[in-house]
N, C-alpha and C. Protein backbone atom coordinates (compact mmCIF):
# COMPACT_ATOMS: atom_id res chain seq x y z
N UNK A 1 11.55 10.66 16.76
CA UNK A 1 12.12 9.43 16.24
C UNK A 1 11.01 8.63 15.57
N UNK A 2 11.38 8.24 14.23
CA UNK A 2 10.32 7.53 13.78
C UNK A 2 10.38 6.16 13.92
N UNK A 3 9.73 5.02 14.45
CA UNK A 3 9.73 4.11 14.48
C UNK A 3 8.96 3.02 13.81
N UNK A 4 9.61 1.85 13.24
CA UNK A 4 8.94 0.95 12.06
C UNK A 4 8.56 -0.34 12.21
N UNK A 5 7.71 -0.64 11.29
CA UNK A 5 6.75 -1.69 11.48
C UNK A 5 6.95 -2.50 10.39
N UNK A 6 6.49 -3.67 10.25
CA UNK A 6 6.68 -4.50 9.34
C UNK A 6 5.44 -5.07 8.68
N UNK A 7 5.47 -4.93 7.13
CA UNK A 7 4.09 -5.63 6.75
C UNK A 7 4.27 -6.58 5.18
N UNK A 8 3.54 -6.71 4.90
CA UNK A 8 3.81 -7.38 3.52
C UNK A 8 2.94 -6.75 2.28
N UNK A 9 3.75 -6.86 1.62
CA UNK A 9 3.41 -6.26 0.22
C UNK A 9 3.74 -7.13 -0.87
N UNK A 10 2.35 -7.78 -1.85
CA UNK A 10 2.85 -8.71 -2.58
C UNK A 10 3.43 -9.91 -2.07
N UNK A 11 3.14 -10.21 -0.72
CA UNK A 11 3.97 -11.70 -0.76
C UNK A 11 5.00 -11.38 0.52
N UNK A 12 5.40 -10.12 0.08
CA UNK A 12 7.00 -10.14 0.74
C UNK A 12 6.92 -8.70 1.69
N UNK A 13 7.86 -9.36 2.86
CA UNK A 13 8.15 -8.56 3.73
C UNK A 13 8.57 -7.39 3.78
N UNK A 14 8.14 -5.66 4.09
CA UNK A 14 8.72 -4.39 4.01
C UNK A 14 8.83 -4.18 5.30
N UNK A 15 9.88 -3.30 5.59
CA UNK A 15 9.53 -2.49 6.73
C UNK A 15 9.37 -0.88 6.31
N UNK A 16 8.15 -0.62 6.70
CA UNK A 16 7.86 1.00 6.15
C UNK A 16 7.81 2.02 8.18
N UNK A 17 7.35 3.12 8.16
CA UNK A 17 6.80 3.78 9.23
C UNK A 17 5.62 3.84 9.93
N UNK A 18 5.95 3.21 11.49
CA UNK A 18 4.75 2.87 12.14
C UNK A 18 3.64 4.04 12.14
N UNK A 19 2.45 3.19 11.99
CA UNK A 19 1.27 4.19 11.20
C UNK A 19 1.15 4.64 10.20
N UNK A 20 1.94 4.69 9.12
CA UNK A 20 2.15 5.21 7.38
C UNK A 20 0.87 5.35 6.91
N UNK A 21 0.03 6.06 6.33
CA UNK A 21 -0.89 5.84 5.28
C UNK A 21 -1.21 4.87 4.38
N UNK A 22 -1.58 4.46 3.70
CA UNK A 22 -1.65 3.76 2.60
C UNK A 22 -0.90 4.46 1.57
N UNK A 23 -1.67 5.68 0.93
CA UNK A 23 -1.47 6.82 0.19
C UNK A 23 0.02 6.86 0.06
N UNK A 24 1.05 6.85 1.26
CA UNK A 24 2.29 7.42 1.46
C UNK A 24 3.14 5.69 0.67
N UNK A 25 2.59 4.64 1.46
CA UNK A 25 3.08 3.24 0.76
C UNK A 25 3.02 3.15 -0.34
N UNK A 26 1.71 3.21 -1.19
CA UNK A 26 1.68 2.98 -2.76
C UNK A 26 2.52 4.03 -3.15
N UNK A 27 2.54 5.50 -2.96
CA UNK A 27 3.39 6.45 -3.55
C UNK A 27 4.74 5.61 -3.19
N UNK A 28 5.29 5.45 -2.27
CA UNK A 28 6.85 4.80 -2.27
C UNK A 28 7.00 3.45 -3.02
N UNK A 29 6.08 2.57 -3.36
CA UNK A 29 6.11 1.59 -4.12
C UNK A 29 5.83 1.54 -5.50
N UNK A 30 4.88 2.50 -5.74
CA UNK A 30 4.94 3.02 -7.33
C UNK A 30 5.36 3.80 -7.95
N UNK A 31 5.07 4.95 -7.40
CA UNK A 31 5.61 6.37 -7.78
C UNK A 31 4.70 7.21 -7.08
N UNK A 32 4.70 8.40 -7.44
CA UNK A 32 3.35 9.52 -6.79
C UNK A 32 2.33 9.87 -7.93
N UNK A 33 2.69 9.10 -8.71
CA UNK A 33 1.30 9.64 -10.00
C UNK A 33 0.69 7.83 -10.64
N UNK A 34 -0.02 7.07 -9.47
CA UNK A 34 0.13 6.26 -9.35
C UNK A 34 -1.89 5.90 -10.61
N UNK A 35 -1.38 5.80 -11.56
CA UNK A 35 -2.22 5.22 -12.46
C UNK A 35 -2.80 3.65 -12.58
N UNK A 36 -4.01 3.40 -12.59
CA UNK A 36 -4.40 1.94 -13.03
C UNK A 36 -3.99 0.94 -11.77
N UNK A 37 -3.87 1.59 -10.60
CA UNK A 37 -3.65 0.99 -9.34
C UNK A 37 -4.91 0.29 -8.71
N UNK A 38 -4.87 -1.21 -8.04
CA UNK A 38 -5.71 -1.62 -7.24
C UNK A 38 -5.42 -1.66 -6.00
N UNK A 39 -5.71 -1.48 -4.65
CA UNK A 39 -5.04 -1.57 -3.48
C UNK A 39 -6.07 -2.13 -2.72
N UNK A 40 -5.69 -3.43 -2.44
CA UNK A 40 -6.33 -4.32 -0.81
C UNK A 40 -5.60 -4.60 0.29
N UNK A 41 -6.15 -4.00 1.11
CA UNK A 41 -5.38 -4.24 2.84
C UNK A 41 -6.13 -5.58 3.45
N UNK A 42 -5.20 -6.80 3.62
CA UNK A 42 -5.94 -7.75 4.04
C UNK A 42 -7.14 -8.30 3.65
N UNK A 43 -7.00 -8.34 2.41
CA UNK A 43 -8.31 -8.69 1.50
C UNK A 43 -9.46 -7.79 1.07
N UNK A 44 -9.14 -6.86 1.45
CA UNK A 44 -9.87 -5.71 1.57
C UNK A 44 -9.76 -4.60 0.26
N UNK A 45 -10.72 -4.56 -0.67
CA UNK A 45 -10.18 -4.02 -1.62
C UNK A 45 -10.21 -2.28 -1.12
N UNK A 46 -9.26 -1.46 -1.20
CA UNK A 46 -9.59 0.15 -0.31
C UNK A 46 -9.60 1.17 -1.79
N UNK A 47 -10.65 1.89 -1.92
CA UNK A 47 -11.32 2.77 -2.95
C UNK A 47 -10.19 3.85 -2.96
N UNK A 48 -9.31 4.24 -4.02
CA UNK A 48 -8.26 5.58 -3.89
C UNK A 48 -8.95 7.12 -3.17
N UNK A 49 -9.78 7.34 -2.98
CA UNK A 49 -10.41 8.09 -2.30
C UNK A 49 -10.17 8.13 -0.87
N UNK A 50 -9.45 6.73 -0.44
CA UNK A 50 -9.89 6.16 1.03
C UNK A 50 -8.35 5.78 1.55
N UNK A 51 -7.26 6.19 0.37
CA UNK A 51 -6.12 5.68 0.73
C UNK A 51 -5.53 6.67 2.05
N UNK A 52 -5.86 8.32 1.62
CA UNK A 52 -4.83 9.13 2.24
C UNK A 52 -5.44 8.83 3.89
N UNK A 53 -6.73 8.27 3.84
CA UNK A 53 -6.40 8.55 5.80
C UNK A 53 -7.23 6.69 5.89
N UNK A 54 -6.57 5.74 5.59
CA UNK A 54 -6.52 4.60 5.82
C UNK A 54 -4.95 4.07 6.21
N UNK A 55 -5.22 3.65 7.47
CA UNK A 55 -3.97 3.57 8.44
C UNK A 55 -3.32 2.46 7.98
N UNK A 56 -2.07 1.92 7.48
CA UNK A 56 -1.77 0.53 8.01
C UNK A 56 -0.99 0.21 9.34
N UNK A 57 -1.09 -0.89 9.52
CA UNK A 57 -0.97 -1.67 10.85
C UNK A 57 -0.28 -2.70 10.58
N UNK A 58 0.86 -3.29 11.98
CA UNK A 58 2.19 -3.93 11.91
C UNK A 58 1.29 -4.92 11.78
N UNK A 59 1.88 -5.88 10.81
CA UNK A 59 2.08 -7.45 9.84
C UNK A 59 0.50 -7.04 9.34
N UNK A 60 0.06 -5.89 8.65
CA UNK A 60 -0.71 -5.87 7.44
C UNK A 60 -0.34 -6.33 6.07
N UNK A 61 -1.24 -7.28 5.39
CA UNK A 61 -1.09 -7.39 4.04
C UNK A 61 -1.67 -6.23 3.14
N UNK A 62 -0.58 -5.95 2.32
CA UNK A 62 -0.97 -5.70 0.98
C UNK A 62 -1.01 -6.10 -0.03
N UNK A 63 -2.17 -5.63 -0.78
CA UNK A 63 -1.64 -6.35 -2.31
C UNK A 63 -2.01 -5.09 -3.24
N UNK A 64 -0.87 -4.61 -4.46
CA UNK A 64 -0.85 -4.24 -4.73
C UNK A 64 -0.89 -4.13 -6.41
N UNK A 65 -1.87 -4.19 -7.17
CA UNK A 65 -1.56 -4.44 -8.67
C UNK A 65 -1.94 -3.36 -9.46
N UNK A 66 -1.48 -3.27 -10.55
CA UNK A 66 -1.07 -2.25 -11.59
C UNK A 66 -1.97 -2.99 -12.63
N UNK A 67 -2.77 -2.21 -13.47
CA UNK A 67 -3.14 -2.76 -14.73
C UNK A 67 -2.16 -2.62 -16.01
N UNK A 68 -2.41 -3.31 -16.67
CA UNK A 68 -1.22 -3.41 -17.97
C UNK A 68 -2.50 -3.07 -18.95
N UNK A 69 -1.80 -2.23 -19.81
CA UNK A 69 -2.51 -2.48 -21.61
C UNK A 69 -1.69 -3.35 -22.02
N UNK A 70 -2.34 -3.91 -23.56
CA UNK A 70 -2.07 -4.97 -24.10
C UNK A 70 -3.31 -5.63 -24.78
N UNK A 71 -3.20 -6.73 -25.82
CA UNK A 71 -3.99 -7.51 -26.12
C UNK A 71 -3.46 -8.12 -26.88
């Protein structure tokens, strides 16, 4: 049985799977071919190298931003 936790992403409340990866969150929030991504856990900026075995934890923040082209 999988059981869930609650954290924030952007501001706002998710409930994802207790213990989830990072890796597994951004893939469900962006896609799986996740380009021009920044990811901080609790202020914490985390290097994509560091996502697949960086744990999150119930009422963790995320923040999650995408770069845009443009000018």
């Amino acid at each position: 049985m999988r059981i869930g936790m609650t954290i924030t992403i952007n501001n706002k409340q998710v409930e994802v799977v207790a213990q989830e990866v990072l890796q597994q969150i951004v893939f469900d929030q962006m896609g799986e071919n996740p380009k021009g991504i920044a990811v901080a856990v609790n202020g914490q900026v985390i290097p994509k190298d560091f996502w697949i075995e960086t744990k999150v934890k119930e009422n963790d923040e995320l923040l999650i931003i995408k770069a845009t082209q443009g000018g």
